[in-house]
Protein backbone atom coordinates (compact mmCIF):
# COMPACT_ATOMS: atom_id res chain seq x y z
CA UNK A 1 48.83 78.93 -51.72
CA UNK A 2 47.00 81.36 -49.31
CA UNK A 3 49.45 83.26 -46.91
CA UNK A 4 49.14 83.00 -43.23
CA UNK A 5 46.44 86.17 -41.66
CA UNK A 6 48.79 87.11 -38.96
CA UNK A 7 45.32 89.33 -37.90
CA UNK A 8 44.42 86.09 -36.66
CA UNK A 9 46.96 86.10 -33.91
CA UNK A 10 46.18 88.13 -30.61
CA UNK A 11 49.16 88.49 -29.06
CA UNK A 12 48.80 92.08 -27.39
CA UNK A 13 50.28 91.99 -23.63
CA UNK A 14 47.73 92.07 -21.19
CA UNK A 15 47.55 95.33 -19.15
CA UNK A 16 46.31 93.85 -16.52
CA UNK A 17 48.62 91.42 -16.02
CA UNK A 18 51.15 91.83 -12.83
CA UNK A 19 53.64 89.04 -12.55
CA UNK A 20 54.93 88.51 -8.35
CA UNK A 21 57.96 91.00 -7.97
CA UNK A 22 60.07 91.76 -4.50
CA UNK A 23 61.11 88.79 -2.57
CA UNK A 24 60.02 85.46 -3.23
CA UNK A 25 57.55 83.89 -1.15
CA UNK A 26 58.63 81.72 2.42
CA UNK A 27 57.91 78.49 1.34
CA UNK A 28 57.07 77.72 5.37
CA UNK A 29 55.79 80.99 7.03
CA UNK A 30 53.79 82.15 4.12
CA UNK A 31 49.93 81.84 4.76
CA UNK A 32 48.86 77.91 3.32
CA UNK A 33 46.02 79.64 1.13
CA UNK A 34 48.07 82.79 0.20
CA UNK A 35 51.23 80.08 -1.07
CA UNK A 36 51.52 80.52 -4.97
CA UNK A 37 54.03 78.04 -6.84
CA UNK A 38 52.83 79.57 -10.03
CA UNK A 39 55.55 82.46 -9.50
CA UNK A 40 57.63 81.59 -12.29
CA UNK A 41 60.89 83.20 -10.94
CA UNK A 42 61.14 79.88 -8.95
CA UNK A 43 61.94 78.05 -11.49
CA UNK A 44 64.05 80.45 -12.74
CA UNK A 45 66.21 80.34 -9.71
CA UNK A 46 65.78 76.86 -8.71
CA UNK A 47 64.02 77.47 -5.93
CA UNK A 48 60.79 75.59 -5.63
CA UNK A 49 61.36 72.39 -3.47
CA UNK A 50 60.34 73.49 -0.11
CA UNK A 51 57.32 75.16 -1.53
CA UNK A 52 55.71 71.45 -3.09
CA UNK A 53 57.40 69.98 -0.39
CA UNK A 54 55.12 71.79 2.05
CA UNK A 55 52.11 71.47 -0.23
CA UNK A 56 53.06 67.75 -0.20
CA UNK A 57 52.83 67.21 3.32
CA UNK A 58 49.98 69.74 4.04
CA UNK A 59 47.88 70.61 1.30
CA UNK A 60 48.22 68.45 -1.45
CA UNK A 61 45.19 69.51 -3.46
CA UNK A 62 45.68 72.92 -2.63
CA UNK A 63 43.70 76.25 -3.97
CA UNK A 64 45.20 79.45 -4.72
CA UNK A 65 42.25 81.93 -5.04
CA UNK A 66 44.56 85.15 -6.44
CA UNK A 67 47.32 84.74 -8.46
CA UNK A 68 48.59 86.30 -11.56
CA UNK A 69 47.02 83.68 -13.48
CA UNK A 70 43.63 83.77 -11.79
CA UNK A 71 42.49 81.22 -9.20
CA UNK A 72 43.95 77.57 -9.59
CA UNK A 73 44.10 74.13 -7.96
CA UNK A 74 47.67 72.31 -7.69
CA UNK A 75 47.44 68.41 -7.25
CA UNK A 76 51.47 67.87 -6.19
CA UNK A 77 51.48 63.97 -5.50
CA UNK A 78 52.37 61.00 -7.63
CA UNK A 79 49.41 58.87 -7.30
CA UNK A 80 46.52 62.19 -7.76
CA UNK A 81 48.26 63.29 -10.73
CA UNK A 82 48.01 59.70 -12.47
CA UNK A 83 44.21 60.10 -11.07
CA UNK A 84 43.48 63.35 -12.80
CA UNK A 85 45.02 62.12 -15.99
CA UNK A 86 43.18 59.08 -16.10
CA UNK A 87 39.59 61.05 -15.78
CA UNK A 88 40.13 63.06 -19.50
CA UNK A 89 36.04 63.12 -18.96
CA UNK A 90 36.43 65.58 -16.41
CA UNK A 91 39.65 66.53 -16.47
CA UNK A 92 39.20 69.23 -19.70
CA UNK A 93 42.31 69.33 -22.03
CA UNK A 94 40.44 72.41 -23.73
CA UNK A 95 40.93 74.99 -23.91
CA UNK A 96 44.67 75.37 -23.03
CA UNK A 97 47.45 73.36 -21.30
CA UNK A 98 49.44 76.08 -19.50
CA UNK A 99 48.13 77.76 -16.05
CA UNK A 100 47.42 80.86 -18.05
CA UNK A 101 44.48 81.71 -20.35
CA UNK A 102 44.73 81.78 -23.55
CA UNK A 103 43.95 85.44 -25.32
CA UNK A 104 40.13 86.87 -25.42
CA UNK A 105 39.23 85.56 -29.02
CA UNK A 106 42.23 83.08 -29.49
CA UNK A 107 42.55 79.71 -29.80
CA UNK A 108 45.65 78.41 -31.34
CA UNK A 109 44.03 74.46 -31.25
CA UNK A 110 46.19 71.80 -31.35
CA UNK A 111 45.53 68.09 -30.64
CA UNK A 112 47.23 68.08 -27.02
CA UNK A 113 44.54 70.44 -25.91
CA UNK A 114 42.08 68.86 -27.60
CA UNK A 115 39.45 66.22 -25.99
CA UNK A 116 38.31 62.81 -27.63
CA UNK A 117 37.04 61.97 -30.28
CA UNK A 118 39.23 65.09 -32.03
CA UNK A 119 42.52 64.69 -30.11
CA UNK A 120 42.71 60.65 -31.04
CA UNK A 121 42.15 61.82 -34.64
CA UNK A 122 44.77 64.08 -35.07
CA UNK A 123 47.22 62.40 -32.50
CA UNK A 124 46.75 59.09 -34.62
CA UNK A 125 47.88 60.71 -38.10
CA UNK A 126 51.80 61.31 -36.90
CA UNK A 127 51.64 58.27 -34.46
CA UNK A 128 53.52 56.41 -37.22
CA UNK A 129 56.36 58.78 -37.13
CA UNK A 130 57.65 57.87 -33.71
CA UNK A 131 56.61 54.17 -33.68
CA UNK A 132 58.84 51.38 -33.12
CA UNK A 133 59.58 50.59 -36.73
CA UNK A 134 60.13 54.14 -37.57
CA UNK A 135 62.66 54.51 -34.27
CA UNK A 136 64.77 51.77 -35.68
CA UNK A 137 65.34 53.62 -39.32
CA UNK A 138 66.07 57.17 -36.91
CA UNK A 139 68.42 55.24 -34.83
CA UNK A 140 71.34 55.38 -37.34
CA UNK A 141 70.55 59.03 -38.06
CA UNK A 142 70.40 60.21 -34.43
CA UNK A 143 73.56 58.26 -33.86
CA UNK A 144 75.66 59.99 -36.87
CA UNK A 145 74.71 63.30 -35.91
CA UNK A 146 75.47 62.77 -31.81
CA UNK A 147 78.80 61.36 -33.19
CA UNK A 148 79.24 64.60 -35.58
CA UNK A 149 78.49 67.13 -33.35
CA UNK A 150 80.20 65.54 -30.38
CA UNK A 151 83.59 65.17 -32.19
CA UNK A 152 83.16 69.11 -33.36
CA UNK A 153 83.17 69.98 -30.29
CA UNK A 154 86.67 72.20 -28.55
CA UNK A 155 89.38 70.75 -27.12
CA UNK A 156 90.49 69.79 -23.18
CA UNK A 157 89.96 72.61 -21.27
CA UNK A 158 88.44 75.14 -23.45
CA UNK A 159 85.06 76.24 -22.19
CA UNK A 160 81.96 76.44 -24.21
CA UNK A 161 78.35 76.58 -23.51
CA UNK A 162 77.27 72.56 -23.86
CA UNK A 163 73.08 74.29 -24.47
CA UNK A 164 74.20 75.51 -27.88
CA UNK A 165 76.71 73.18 -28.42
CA UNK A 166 74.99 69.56 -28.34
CA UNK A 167 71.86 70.19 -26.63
CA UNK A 168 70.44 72.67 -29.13
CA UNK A 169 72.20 71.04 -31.94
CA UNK A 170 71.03 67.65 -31.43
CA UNK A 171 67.77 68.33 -30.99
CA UNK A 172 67.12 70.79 -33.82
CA UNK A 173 68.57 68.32 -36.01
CA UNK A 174 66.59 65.97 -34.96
CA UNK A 175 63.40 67.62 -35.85
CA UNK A 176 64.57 68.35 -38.92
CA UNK A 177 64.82 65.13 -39.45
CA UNK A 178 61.69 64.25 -38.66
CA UNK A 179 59.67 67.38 -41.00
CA UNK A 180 62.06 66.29 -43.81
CA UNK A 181 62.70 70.42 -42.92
CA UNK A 182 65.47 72.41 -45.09
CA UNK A 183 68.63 71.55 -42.95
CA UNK A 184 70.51 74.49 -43.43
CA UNK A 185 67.58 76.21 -41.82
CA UNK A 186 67.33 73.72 -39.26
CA UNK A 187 67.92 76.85 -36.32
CA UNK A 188 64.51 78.07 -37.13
CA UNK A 189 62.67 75.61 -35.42
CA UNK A 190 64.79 75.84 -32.15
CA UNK A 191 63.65 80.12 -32.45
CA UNK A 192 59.81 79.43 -33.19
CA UNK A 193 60.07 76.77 -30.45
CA UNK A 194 61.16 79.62 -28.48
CA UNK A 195 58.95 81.80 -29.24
CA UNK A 196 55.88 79.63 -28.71
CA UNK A 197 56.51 78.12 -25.09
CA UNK A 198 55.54 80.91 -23.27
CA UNK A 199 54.47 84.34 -22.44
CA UNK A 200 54.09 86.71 -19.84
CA UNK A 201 50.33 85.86 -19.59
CA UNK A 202 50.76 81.50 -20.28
CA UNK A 203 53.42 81.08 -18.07
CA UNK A 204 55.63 84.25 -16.88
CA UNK A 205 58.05 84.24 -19.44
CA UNK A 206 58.29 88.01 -19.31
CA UNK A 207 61.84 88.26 -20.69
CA UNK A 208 61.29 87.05 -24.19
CA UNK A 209 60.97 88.71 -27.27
CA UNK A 210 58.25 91.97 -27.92
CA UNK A 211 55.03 91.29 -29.15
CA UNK A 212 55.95 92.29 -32.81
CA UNK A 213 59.35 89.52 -32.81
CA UNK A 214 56.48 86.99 -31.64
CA UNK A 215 54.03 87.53 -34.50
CA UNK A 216 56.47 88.15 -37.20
CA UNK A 217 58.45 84.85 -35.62
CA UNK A 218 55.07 83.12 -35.87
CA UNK A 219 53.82 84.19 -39.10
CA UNK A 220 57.44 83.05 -40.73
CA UNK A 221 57.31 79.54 -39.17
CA UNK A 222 52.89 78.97 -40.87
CA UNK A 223 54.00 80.72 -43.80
CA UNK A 224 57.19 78.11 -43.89
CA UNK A 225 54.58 75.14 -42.81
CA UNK A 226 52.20 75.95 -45.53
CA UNK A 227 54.53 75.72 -48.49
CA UNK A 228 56.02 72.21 -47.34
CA UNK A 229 51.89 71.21 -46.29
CA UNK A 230 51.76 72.22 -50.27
CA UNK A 231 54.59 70.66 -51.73
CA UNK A 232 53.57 67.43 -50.01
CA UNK A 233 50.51 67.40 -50.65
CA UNK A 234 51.78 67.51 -54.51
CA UNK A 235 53.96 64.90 -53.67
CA UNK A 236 54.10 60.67 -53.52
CA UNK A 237 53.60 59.86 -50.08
CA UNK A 238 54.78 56.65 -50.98
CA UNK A 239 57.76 55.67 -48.49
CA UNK A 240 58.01 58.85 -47.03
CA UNK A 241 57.22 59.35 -43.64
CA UNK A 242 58.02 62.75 -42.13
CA UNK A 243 55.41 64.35 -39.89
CA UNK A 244 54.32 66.69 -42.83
CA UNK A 245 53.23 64.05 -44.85
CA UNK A 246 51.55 61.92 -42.45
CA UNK A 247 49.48 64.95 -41.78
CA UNK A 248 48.67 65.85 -45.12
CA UNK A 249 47.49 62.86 -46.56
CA UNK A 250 45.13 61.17 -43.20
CA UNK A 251 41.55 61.79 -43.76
CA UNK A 252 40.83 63.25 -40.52
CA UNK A 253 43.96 65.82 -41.03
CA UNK A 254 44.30 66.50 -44.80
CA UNK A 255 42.15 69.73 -44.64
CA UNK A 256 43.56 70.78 -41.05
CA UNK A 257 45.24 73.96 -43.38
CA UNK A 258 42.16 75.41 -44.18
CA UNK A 259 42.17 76.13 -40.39
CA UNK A 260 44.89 78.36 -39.90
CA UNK A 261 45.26 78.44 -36.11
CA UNK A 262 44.48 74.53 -35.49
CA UNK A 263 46.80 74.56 -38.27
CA UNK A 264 49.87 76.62 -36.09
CA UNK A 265 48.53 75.34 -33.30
CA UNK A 266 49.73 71.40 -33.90
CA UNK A 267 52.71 72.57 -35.89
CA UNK A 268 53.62 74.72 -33.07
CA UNK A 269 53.01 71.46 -30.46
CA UNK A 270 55.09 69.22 -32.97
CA UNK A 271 57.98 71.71 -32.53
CA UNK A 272 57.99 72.19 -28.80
CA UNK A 273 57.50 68.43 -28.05
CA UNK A 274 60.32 67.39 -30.35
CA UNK A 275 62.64 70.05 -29.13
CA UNK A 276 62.04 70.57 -25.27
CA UNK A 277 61.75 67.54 -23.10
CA UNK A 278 65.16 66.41 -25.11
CA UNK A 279 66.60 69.71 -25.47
CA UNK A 280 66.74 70.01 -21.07
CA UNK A 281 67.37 66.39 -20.58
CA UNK A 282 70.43 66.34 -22.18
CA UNK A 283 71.67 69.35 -20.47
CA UNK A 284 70.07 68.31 -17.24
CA UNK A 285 71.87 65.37 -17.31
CA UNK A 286 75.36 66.69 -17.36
CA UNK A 287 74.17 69.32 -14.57
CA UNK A 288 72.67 66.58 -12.45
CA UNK A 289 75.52 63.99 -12.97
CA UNK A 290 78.16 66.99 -11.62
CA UNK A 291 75.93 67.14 -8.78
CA UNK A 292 76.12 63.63 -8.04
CA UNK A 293 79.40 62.82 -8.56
CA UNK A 294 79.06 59.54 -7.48
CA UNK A 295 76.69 58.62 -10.00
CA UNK A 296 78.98 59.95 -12.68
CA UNK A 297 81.69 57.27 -11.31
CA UNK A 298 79.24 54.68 -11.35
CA UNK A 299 78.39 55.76 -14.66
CA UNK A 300 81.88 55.44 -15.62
CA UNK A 301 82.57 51.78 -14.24
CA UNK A 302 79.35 50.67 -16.08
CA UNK A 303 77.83 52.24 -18.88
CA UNK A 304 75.28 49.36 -19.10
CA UNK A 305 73.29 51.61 -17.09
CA UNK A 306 72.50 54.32 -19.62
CA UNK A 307 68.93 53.41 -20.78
CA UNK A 308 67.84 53.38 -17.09
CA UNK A 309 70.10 56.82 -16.24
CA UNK A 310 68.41 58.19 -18.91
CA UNK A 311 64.79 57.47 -17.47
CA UNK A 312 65.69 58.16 -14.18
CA UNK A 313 67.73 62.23 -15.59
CA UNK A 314 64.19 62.86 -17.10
CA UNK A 315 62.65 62.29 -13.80
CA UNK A 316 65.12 64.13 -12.23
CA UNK A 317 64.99 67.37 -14.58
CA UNK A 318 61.02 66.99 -15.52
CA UNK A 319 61.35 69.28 -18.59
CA UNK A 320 57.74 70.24 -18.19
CA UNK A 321 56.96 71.43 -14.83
CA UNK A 322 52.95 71.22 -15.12
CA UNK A 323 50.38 70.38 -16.70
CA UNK A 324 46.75 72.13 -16.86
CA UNK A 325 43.12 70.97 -16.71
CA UNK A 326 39.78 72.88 -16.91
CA UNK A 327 36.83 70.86 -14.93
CA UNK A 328 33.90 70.37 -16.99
CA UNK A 329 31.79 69.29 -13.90
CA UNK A 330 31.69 69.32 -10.05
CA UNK A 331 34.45 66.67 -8.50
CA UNK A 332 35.83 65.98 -5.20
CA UNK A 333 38.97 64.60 -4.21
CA UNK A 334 40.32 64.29 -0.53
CA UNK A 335 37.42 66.16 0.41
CA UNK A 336 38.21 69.20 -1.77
CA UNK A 337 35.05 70.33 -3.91
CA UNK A 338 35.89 71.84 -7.39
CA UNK A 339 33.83 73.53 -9.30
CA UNK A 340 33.33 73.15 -12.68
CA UNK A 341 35.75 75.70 -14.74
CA UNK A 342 37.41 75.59 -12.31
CA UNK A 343 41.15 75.08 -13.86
CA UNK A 344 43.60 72.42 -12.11
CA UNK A 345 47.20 71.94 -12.57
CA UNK A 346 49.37 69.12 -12.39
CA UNK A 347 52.09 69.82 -11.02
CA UNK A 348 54.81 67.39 -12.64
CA UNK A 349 57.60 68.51 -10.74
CA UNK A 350 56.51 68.02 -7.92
CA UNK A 351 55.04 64.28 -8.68
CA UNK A 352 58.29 63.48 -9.50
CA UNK A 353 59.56 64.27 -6.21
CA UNK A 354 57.35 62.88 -4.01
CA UNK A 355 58.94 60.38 -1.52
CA UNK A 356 55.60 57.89 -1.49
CA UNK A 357 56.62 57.19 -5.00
CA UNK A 358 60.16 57.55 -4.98
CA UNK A 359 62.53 56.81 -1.68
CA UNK A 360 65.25 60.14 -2.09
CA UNK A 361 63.70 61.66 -4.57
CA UNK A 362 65.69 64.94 -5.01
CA UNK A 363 68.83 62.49 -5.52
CA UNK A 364 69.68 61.36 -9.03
CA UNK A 365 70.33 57.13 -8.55
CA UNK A 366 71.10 56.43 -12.01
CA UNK A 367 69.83 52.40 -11.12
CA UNK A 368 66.99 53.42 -9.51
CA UNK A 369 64.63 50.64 -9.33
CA UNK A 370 61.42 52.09 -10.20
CA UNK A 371 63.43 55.12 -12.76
CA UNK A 372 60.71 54.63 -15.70
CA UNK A 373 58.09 55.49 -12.10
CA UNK A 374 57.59 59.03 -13.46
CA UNK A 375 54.96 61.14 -14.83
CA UNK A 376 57.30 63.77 -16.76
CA UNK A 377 55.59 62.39 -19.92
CA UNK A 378 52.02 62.94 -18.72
CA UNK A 379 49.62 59.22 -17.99
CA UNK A 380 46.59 58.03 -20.04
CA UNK A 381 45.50 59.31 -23.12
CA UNK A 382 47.59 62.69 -22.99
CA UNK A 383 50.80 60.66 -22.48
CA UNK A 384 53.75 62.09 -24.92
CA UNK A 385 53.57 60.45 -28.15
CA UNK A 386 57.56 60.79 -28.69
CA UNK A 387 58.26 59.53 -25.43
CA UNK A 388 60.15 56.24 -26.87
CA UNK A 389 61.70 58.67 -29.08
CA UNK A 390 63.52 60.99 -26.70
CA UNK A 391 64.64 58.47 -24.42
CA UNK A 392 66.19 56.81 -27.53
CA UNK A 393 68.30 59.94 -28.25
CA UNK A 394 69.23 60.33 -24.99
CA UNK A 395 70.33 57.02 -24.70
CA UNK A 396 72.48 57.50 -27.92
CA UNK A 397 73.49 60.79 -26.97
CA UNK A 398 75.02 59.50 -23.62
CA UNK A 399 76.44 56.53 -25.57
CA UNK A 400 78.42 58.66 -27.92
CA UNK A 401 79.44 60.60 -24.94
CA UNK A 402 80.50 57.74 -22.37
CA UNK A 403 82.94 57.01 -25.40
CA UNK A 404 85.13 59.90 -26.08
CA UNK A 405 85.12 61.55 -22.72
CA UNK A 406 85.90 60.52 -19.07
CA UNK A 407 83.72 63.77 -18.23
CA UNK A 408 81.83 66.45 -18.86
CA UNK A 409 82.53 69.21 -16.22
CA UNK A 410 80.16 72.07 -15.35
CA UNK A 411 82.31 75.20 -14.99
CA UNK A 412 79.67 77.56 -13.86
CA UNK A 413 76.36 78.32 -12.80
CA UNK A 414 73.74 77.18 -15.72
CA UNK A 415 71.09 79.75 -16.67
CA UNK A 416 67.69 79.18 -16.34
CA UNK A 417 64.11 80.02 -17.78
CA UNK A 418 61.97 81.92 -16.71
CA UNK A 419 59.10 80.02 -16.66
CA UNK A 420 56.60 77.88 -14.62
CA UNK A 421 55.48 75.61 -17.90
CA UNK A 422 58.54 74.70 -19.12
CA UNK A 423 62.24 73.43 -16.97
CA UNK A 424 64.28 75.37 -19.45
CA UNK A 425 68.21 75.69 -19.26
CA UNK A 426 69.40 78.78 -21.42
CA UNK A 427 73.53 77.90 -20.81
CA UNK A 428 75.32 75.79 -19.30
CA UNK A 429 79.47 76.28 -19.14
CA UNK A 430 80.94 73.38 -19.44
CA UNK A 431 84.96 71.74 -20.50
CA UNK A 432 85.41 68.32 -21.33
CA UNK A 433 87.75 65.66 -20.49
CA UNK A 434 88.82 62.88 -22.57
CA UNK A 435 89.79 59.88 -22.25
């Protein structure tokens, strides 16, 4: 088989990018059309309440004409998020998903970015992989490994980082799992994850690898792709039912090779989506439940309340902080007139925390009422396809967990990402207790 064209790949850093430096922004004296909550050192530092909060309550379709990213809407409430998502006729998936542009000449395609009739196509062909039948065969699987790496881990007292640890572990495992991948090389995907969530001109990451570590990184994980697209497509696809498979042998996907960056493109989305939302969930859950010590006691009195603690820590953490749109015509909303282009971002985050949809909404209530009331997973057509699927690991995960330990204590500050696309924790210093 054909080897990956890395030529393909435009990666260069854009000279004219300049990313915000000096001191952040005041979320409340700052100018209302000067405020920019694409400045990805928020998120980075935690910072960035006050700024939707104001947005929220003053501007909540707001327009930033000059930002690093060029000029951009924000929608930052509940209810006009769930509106933009469900008008995909408007509301553009194409050309990208992140505030920032994709590179002159470049379009890694994948079916999240994609508009109908295309995106149902491709989206349809690894449906099966994550539907309810297929969840009940992963169960048993997700549950040995939480078990494994959870009893691996050091004794009493002993710090560690709980990221690489369980988080990482569990997660990369996981998508092993679900590629049928070579296990022992099962840290690979967590790197080209890494390397494909972000850059400097997508979404501020400006501390990652160079340019060169990017495209090597990438041309590794196509090249990788392409011999398993190969050897399955060799294969019996009879009771096999791995991601790779389903994609090589649906009509509408079967040639989706011969297209090398559509090809990357949903290979790379595949990656991110199985690795991310779970990946920060499970480590914002143990930061969140220190926070709230109460709900860590009532966690401990009754762990009947896992599956909705688990909705209610992805709400909480929102593992992807926005989402973009590109208008392909003229629409108004509360009296705002966009232009068609014109990009708009959803802001998830801030969704999550608005008070009209949720009463204390910067408070983790592990028996919320309304806890599944979020829109970390997107609405409508775009909604995440593993959804079921990474609340079912977290569930198992905090299963295993409420088991053999009385706590999980955060012994430090966590480390962040720097990064206004994805909620990212780096490390997070933890010692356990046990029961």
């Amino acid at each position: 088989m054909a080897e990956f064209d890395d030529s393909q790949l435009n990666i260069e850093p854009d000279p004219e990018l300049s990313l915000r430096t000096g001191e952040l922004q005041d979320p409340w004296e700052t100018r209302l059309d000067e405020l920019d909550v694409s400045d990805s050192r928020l998120y980075q530092l935690d910072a960035w309440r006050p700024y939707f909060e104001r947005l929220r309550r003053e501007d909540p379709v707001h327009y930033t004409a000059n930002s690093p990213f060029g000029a951009y809407w924000s929608v930052t409430t509940f209810d006009d998020i769930k509106h933009i998502e469900s008008h995909p006729e408007v509301f553009s998936s194409y050309p990208t998903i992140a505030i920032g542009d994709v590179p002159e000449g470049q379009t890694i395609e994948n079916f999240i970015s994609m508009d109908a009739p295309k995106h149902n196509e491709q989206r349809k062909a690894v449906a099966p992989a994550v539907a309810p039948s297929n969840l009940v065969k992963l169960e048993p699987v997700i549950r040995r490994h939480a078990a494994e790496i959870l009893d691996s881990l050091p004794e009493d007292g002993v710090e560690f980082d709980w990221v690489d640890s369980v988080s990482i572990e569990l997660t990369t495992r996981m998508l092993a799992t679900l590629f049928d991948f070579p296990f022992e090389d099962r840290r690979k995907l967590t790197y080209w994850s890494d390397l494909s969530i972000g850059s400097p001109e997508s979404t501020g990451a400006d501390e990652g690898p160079s340019p060169e570590e990017v495209r090597d990184g990438l041309t590794d994980m196509a090249n990788t792709f392409m011999r398993l697209w190969a050897e399955r497509a060799a294969a019996d696809p009879t009771d096999r039912n791995d991601l790779i498979t389903m994609l090589v042998h649906t009509e509408e996907t079967k040639d989706m090779v011969t297209r090398p960056l559509e090809f990357l493109g949903n290979i790379m989305l595949l990656i991110v989506g199985g690795n991310d939302t779970t990946r920060n969930s499970i480590s914002g859950g143990v930061l969140a439940l220190n926070q709230f010590p109460d709900e860590y006691k009532k966690l401990r009195r009754d762990p009947s309340l896992i599956p909705n603690m688990v909705s209610e820590i992805i709400r909480w953490q929102t593992p992807v902080l926005h989402m973009r749109r590109s208008l392909s015509a003229d629409y108004e909303l509360h009296g705002k007139k966009m232009k068609a282009g014109e990009k708009v971002v959803m802001w998830y985050i801030s969704g999550n925390r608005d008070e009209t949809a949720h009463e204390n909404a910067d408070q983790l209530v592990i028996d919320r009422p309304n806890a599944r009331k979020h829109v970390s997973f997107g609405f409508g057509v775009h909604r995440c396809m593993g959804n079921r699927l990474a609340e079912m690991q977290l569930r198992i995960v905090w299963e295993e967990i409420v088991k053999r330990f009385s706590r999980v204590e955060v012994t430090g500050p966590e480390a962040r990402l720097k990064s206004n696309f994805i909620r990212g924790i780096r490390a997070l210093p933890v010692r356990l207790h046990r029961h």
